[in-house]
N, C-alpha and C. Protein backbone atom coordinates (compact mmCIF):
# COMPACT_ATOMS: atom_id res chain seq x y z
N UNK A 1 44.83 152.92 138.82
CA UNK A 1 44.62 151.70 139.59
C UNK A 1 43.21 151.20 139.34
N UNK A 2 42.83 150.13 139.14
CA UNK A 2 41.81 149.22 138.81
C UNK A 2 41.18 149.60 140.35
N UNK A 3 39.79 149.25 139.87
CA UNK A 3 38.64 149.44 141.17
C UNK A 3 38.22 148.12 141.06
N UNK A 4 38.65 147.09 140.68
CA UNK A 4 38.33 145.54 141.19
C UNK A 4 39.43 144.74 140.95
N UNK A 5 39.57 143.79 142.66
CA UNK A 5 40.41 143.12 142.82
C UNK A 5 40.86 142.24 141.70
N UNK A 6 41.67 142.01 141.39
CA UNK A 6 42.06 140.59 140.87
C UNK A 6 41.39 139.24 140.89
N UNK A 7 40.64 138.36 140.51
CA UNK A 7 40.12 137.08 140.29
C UNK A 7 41.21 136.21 140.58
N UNK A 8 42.13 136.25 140.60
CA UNK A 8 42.81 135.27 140.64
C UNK A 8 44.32 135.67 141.41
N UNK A 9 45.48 135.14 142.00
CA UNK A 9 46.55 135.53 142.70
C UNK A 9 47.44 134.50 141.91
N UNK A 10 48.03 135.70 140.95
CA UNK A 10 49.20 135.22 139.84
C UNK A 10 50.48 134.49 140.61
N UNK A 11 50.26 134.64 141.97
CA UNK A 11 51.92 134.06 142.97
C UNK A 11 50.87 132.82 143.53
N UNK A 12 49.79 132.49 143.55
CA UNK A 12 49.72 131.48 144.04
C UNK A 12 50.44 130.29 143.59
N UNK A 13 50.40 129.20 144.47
CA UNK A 13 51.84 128.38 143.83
C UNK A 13 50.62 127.00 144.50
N UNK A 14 49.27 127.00 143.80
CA UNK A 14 48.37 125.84 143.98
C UNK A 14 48.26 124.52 142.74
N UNK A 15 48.41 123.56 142.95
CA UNK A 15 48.45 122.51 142.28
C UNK A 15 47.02 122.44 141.44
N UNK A 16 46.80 122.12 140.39
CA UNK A 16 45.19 121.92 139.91
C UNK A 16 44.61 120.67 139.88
N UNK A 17 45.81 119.51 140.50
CA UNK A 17 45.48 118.30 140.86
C UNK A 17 45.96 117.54 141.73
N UNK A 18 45.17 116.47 142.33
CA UNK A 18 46.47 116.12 143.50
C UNK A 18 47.65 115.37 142.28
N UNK A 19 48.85 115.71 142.80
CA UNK A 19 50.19 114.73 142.24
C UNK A 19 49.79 113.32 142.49
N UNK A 20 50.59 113.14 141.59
CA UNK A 20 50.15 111.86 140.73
C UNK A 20 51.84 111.24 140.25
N UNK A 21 52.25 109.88 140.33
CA UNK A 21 53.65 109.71 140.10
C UNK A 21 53.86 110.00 138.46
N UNK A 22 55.50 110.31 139.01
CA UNK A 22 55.90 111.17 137.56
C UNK A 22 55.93 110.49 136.66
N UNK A 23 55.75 108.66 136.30
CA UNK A 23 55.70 108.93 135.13
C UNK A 23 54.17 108.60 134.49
N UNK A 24 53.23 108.89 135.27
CA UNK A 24 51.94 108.95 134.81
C UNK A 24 51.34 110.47 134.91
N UNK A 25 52.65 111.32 134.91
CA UNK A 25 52.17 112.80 134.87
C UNK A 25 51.63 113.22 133.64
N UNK A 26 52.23 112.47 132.40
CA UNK A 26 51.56 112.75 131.23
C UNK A 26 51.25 111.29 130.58
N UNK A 27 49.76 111.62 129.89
CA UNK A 27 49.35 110.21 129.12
C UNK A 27 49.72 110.66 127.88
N UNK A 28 49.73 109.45 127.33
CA UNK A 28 50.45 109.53 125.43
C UNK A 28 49.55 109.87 124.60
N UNK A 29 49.75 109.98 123.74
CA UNK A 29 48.47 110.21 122.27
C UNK A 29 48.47 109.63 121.66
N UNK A 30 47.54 109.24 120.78
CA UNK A 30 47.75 108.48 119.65
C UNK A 30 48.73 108.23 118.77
N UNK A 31 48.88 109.53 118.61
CA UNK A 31 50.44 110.02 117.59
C UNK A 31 51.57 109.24 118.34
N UNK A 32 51.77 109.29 119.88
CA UNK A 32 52.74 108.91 120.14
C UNK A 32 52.89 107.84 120.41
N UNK A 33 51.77 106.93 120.76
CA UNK A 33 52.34 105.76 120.42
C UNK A 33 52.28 104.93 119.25
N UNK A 34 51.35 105.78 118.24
CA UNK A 34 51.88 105.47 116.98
C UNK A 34 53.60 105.17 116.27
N UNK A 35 53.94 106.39 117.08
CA UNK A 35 54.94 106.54 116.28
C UNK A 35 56.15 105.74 117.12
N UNK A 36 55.76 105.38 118.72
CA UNK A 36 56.38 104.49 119.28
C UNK A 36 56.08 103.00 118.33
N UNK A 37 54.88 102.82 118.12
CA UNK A 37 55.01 101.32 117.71
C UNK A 37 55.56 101.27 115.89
N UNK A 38 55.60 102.56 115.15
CA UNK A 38 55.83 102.58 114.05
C UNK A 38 54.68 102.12 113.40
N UNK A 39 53.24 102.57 113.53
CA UNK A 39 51.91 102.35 113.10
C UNK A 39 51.32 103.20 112.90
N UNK A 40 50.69 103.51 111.71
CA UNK A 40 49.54 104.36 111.36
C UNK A 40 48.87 104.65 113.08
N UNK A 41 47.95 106.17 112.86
CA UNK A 41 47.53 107.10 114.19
C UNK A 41 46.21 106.03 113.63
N UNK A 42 45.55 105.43 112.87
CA UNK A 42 44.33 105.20 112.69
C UNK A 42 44.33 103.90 113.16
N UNK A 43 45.38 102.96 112.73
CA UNK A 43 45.21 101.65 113.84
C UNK A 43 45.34 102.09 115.13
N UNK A 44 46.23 102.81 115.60
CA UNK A 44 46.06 103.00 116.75
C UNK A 44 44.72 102.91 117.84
N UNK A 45 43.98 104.00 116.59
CA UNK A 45 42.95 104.37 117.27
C UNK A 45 41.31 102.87 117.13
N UNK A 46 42.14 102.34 116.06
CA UNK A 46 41.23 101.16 115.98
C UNK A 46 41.31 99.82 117.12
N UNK A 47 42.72 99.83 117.60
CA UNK A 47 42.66 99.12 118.58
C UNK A 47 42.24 99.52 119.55
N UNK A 48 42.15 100.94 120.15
CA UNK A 48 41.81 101.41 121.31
C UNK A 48 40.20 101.36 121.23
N UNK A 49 39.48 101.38 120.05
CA UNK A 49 37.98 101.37 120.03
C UNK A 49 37.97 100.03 120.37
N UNK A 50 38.43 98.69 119.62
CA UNK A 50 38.19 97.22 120.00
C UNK A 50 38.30 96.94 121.24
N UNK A 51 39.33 97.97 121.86
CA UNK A 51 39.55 97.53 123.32
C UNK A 51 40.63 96.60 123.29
N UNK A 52 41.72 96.42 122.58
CA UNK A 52 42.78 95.78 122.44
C UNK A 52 43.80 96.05 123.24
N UNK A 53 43.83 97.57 123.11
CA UNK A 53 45.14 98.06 124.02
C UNK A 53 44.61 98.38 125.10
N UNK A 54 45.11 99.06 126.08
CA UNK A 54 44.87 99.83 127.68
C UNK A 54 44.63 101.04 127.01
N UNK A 55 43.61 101.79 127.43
CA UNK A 55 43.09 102.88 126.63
C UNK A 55 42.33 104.07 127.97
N UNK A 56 42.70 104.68 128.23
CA UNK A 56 41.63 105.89 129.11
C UNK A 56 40.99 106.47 128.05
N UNK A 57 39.67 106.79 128.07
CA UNK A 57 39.05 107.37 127.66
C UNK A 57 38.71 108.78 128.12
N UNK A 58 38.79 109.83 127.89
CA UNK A 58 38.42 111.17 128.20
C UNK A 58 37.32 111.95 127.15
N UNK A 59 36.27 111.71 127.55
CA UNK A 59 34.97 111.85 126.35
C UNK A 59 35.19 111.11 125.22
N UNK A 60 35.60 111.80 124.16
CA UNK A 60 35.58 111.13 123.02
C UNK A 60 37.19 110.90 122.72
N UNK A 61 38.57 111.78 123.28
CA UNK A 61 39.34 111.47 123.17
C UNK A 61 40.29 110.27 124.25
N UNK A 62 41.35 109.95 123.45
CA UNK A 62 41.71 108.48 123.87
C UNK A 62 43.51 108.93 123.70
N UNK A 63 43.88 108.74 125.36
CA UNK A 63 45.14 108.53 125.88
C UNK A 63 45.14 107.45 126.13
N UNK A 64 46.97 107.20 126.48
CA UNK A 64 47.72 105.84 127.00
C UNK A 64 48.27 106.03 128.13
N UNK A 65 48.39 105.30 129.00
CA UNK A 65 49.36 105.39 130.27
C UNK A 65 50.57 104.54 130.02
N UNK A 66 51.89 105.32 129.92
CA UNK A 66 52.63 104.82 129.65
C UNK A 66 53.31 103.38 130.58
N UNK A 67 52.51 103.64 131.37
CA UNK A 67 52.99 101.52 132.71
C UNK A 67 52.14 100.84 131.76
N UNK A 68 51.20 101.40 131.38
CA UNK A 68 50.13 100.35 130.82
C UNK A 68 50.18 99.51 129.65
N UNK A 69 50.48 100.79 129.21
CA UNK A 69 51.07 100.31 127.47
C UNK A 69 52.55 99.64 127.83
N UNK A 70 53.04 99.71 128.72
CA UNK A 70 54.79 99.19 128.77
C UNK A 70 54.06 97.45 129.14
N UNK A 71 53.22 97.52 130.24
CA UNK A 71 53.05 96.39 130.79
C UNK A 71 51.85 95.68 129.51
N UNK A 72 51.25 96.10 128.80
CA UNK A 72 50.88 95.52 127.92
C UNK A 72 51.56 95.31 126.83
N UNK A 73 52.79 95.51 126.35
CA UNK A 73 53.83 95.26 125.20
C UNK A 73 54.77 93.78 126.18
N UNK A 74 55.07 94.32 126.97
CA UNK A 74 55.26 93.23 127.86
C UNK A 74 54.84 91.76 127.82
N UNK A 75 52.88 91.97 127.97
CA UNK A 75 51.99 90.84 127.79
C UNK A 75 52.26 89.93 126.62
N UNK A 76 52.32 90.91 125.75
CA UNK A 76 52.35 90.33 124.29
C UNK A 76 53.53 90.29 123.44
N UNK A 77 54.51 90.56 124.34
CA UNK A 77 56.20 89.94 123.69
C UNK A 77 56.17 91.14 122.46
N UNK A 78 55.77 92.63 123.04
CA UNK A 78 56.08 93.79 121.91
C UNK A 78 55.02 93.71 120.63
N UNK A 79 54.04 92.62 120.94
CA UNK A 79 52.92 92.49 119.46
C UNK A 79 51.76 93.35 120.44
N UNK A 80 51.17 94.45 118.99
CA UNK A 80 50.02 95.21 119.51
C UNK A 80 48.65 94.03 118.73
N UNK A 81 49.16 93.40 117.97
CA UNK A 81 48.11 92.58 117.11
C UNK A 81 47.52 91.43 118.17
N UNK A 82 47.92 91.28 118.75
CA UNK A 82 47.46 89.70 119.69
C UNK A 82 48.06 88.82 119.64
């Protein structure tokens, strides 16, 4: 038997964030909405630097929220170009 407790309680059943609606439980990647719009990962990422698309930034990497990107394909009648 170990002479120090556990750090951590493997049955805890704690969230690591508050919930958040399900379908902004996961943001997209580049890849994926690349491959949603059928576009190179590098435009992708060129519009998200111009600030073209809806873009979160997380340091240096760059997700999509999928309302965002829906409601911005929306804006622009399905054109990511303008």
């Amino acid at each position: 038997m170990s002479m120090h407790a556990p750090l951590i309680d493997a049955d805890a059943r704690v969230p690591a964030f508050p919930p958040i609606a399900a379908r902004e439980a996961r943001l997209w990647t580049a890849q994926e909405l690349a491959d949603r719009w059928r576009v190179s990962k590098a435009q992708v990422y060129r519009l998200a630097r111009e600030g073209r698309v809806p873009t979160v930034w997380i340091g240096r990497y760059c997700r999509f929220s999928p309302s965002a990107i829906e409601a911005f394909e929306a804006s622009q009648g399905g054109r990511a170009d303008g």
